[in-house]
C-alpha atoms as a PDB file:
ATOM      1  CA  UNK A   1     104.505 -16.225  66.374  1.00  0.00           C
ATOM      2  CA  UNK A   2     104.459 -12.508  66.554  1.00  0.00           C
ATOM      3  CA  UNK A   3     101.092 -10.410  67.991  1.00  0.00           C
ATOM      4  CA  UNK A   4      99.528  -8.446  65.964  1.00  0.00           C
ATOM      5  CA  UNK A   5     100.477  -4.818  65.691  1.00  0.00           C
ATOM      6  CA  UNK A   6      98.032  -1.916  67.008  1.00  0.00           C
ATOM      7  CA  UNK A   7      97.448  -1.325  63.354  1.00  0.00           C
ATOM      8  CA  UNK A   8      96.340  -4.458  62.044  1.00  0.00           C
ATOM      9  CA  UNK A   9      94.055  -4.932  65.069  1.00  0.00           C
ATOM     10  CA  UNK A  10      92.784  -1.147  64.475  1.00  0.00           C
ATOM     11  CA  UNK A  11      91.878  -1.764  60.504  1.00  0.00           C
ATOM     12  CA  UNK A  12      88.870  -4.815  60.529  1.00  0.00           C
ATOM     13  CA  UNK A  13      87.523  -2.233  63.147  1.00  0.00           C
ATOM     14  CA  UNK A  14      87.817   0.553  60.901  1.00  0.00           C
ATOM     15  CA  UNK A  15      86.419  -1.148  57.743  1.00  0.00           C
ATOM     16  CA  UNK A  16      83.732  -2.304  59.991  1.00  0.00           C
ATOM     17  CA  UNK A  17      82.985   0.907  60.912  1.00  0.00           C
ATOM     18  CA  UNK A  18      83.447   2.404  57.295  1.00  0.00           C
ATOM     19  CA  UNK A  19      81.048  -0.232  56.011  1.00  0.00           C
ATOM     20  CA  UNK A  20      78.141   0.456  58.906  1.00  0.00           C
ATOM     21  CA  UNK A  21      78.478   4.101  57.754  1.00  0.00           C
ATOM     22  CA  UNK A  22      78.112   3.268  54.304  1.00  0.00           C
ATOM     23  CA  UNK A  23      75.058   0.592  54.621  1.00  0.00           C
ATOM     24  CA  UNK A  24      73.093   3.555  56.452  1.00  0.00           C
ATOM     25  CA  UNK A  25      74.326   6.351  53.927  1.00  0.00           C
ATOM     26  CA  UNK A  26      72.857   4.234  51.300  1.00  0.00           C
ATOM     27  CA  UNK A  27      69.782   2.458  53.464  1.00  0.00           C
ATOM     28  CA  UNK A  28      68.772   6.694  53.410  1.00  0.00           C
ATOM     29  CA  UNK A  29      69.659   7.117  49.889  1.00  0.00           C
ATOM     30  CA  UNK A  30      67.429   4.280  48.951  1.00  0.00           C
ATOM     31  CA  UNK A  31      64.474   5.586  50.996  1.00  0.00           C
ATOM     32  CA  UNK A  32      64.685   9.289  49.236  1.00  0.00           C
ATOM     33  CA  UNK A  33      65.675   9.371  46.267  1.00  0.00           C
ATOM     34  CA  UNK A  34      62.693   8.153  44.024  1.00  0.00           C
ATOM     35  CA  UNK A  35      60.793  10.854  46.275  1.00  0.00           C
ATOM     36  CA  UNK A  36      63.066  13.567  46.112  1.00  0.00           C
ATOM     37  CA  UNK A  37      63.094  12.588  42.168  1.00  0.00           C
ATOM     38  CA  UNK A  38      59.283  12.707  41.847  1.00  0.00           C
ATOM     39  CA  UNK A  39      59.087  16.228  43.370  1.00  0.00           C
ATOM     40  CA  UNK A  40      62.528  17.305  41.169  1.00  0.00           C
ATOM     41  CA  UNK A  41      60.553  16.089  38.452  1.00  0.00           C
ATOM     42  CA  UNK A  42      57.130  17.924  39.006  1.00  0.00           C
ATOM     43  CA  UNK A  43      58.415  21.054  40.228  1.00  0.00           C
ATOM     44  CA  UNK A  44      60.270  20.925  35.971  1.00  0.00           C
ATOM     45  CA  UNK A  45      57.379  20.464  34.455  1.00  0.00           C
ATOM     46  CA  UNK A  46      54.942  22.931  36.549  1.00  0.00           C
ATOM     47  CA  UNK A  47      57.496  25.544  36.570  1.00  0.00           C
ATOM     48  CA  UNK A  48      57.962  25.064  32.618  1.00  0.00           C
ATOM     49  CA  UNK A  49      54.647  24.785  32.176  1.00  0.00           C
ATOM     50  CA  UNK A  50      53.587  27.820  33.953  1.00  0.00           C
ATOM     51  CA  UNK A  51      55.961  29.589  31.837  1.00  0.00           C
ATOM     52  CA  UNK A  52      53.937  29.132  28.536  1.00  0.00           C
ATOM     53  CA  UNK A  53      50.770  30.166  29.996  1.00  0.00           C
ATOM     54  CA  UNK A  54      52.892  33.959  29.641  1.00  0.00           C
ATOM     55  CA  UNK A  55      53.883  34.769  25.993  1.00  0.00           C
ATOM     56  CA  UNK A  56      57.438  35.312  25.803  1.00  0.00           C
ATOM     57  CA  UNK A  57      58.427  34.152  29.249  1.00  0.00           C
ATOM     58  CA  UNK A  58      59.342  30.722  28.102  1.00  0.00           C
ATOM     59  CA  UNK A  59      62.580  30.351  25.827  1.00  0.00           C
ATOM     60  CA  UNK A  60      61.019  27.144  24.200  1.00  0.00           C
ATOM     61  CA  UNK A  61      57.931  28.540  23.614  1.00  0.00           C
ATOM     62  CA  UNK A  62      58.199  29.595  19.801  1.00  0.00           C
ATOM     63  CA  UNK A  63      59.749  26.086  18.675  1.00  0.00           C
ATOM     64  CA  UNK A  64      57.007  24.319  20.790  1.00  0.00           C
ATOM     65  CA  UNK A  65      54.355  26.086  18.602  1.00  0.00           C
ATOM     66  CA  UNK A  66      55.998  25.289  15.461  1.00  0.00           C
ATOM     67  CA  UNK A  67      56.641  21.754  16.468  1.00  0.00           C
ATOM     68  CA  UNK A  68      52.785  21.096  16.882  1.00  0.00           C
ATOM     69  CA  UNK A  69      51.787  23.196  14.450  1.00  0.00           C
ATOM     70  CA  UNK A  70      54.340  21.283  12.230  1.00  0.00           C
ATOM     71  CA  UNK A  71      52.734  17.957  13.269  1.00  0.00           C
ATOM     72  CA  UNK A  72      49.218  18.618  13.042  1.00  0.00           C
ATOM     73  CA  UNK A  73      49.954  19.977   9.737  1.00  0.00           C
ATOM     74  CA  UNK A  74      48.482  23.908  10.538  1.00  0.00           C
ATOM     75  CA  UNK A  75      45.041  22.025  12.133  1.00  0.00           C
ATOM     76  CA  UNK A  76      46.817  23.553  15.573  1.00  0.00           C
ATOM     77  CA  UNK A  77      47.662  27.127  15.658  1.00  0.00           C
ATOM     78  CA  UNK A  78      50.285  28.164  18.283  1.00  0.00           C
ATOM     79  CA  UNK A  79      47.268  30.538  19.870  1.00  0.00           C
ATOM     80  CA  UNK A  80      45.911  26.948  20.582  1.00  0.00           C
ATOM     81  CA  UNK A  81      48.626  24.479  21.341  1.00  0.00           C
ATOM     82  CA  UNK A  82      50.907  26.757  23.432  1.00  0.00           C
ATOM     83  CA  UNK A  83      47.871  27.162  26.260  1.00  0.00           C
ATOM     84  CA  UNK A  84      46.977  23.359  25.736  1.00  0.00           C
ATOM     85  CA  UNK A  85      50.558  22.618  26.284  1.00  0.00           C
ATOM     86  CA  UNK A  86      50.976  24.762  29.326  1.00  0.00           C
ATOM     87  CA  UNK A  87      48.162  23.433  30.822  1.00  0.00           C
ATOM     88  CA  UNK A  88      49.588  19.421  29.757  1.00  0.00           C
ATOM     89  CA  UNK A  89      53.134  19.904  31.065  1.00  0.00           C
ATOM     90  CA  UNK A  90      51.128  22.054  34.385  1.00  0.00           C
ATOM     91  CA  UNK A  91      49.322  18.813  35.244  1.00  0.00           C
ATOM     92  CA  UNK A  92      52.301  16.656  34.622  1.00  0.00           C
ATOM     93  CA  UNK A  93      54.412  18.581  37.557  1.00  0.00           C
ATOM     94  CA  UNK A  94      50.715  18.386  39.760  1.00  0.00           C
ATOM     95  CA  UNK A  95      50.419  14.854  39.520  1.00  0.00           C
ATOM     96  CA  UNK A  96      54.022  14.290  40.169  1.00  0.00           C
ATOM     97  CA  UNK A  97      54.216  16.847  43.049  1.00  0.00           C
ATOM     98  CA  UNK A  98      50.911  15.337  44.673  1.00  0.00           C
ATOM     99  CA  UNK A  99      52.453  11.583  44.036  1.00  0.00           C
ATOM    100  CA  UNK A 100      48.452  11.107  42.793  1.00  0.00           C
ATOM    101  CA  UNK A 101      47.702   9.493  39.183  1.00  0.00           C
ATOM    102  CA  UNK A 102      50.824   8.460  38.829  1.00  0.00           C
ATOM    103  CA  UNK A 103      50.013   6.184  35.894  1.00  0.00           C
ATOM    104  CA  UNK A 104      48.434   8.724  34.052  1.00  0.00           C
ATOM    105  CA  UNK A 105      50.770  11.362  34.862  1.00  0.00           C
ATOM    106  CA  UNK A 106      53.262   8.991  33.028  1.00  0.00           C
ATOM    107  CA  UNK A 107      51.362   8.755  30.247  1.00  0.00           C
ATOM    108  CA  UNK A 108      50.777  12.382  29.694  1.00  0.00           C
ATOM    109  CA  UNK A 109      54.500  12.432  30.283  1.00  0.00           C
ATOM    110  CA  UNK A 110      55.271   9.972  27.750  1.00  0.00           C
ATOM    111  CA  UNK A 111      53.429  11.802  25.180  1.00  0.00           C
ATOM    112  CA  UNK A 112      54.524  15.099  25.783  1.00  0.00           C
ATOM    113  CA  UNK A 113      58.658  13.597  25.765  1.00  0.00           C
ATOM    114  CA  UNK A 114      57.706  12.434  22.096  1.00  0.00           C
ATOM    115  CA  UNK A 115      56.726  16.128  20.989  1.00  0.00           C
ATOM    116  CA  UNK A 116      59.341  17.408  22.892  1.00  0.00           C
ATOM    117  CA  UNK A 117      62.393  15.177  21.246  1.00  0.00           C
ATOM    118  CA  UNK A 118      60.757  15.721  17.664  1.00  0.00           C
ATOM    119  CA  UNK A 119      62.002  18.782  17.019  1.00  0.00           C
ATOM    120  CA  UNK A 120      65.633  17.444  16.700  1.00  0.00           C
ATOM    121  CA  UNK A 121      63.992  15.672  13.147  1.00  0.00           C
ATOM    122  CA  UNK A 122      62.204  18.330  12.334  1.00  0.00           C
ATOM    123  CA  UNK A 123      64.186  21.654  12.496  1.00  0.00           C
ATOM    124  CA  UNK A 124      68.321  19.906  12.517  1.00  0.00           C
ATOM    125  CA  UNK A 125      69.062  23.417  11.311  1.00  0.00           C
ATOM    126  CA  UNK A 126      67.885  25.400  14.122  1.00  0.00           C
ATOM    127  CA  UNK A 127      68.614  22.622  16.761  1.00  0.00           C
ATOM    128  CA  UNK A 128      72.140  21.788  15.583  1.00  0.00           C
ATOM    129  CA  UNK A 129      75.161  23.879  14.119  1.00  0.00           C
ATOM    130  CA  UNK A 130      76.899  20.612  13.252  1.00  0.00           C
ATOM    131  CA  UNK A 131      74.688  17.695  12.489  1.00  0.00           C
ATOM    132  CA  UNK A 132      74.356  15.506  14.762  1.00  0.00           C
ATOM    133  CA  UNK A 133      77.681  16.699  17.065  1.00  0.00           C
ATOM    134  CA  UNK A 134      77.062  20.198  17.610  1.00  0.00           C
ATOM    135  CA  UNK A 135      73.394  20.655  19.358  1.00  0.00           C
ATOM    136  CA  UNK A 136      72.518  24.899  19.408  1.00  0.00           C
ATOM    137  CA  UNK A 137      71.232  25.627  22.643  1.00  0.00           C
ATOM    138  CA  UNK A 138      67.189  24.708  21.713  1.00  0.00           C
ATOM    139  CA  UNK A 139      69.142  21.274  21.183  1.00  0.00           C
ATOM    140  CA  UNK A 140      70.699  21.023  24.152  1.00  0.00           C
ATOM    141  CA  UNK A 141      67.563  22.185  25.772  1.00  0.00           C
ATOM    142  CA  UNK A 142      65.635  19.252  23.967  1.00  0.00           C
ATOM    143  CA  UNK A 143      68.873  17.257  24.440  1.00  0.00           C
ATOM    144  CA  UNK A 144      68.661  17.336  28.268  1.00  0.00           C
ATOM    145  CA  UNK A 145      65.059  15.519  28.418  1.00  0.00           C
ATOM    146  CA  UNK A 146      66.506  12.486  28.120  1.00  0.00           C
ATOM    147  CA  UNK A 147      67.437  12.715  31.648  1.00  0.00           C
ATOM    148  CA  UNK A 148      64.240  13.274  32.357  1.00  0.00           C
ATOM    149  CA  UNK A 149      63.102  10.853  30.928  1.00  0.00           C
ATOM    150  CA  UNK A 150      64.934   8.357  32.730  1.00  0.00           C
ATOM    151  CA  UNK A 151      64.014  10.084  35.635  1.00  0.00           C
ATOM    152  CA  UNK A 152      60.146   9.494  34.766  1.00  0.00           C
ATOM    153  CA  UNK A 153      61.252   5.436  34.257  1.00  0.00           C
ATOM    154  CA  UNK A 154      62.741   5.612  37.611  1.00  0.00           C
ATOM    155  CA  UNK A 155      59.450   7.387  39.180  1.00  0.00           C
ATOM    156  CA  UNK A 156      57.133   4.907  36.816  1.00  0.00           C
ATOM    157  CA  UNK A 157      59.591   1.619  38.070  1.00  0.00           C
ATOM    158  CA  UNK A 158      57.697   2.341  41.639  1.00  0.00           C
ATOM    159  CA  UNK A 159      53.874   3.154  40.811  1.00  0.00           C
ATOM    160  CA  UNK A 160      53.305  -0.141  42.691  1.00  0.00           C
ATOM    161  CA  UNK A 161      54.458   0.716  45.506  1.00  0.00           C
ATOM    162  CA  UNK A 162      58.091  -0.749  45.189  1.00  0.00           C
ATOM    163  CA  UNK A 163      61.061   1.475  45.821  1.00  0.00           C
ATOM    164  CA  UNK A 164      65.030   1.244  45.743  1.00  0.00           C
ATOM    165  CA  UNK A 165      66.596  -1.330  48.208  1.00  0.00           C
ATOM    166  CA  UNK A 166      70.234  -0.967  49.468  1.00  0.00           C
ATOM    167  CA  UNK A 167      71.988  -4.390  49.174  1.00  0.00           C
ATOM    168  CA  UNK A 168      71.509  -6.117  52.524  1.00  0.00           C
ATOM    169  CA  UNK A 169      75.357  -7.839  53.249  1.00  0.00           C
ATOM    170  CA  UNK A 170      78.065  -4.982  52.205  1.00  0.00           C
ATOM    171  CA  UNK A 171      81.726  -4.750  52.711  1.00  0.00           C
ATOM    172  CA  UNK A 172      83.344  -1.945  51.483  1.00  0.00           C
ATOM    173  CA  UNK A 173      86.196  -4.711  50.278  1.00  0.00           C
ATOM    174  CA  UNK A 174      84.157  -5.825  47.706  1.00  0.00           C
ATOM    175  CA  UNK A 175      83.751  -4.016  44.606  1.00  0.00           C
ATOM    176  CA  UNK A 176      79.496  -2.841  43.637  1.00  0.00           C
ATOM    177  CA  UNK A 177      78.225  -4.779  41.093  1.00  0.00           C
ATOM    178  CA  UNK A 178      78.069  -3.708  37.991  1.00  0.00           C
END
């Protein structure tokens, strides 16, 4: 029976190793990221919302307007909704910055997502140049807030207190689940 070269006794060591550094990469991961998510999140919508409390400062600003003033059916004029709106999305990025109300920052999240996605229905000709392939740039814009809304589930998964938790036993051998 032959001994065991330098290498073979070298590489359980070095997966061991490699698997340590990976249980505390993602042991940190785990701890941060719904955090570090929260305050992405809130720093979005009080930056956006800011925007709209300054007439022509915010790109999105005109379709907003027409988009509530679309669904109210004119009861909302855009000298109305876009303040109200700055104001809603302003809150939204408070209460997720603070980490405070978190439920019903959601909520006012939830809501505002819904107006937000509707004008995909409601204008396909000025939020698409190919129906339903080519988004213009207002669709990509409106397009993109589907990652934040995942972002909000994410955020919304922990308002009682629970968080992300790396898997305890790792090897690196084994492949993640899926």
């Amino acid at each position: 029976m032959s001994e065991p070269s330098t290498r073979e006794l070298q590489t359980p060591l070095v997966r061991q190793r490699l698997d340590r550094i990976d249980q505390i990469i993602t042991a940190a991961l785990a701890r941060a990221s719904v955090p570090v998510l929260r305050i992405g999140l809130g720093v979005v919508f009080l930056w956006f919302g800011a925007l709209k409390f300054f007439p022509g400062l915010s790109p999105a600003q005109d379709l907003a307007a027409r988009t509530i003033e679309e669904l109210s059916r004119g009861l909302i004029a855009p000298a109305v909704s876009l303040p109200v709106l700055a104001a809603w999305e302003s809150l939204i990025g408070l209460g997720l910055l603070t980490g405070r109300f978190l439920r019903v920052t959601l909520l006012l999240l939830a809501v505002q997502m819904i107006g937000t996605l509707t004008p995909l229905v409601l204008f396909p000709a000025e939020t698409f140049t190919l129906f339903p392939i080519a988004p213009t740039l207002e669709g990509q814009y409106i397009i993109k807030n589907v990652v934040l809304i995942g972002a909000a589930m994410v955020v919304g998964a922990t308002v009682r207190g629970g968080g992300l938790a790396p898997e305890r036993a790792t090897s690196i051998d084994r492949p993640a689940p899926p």
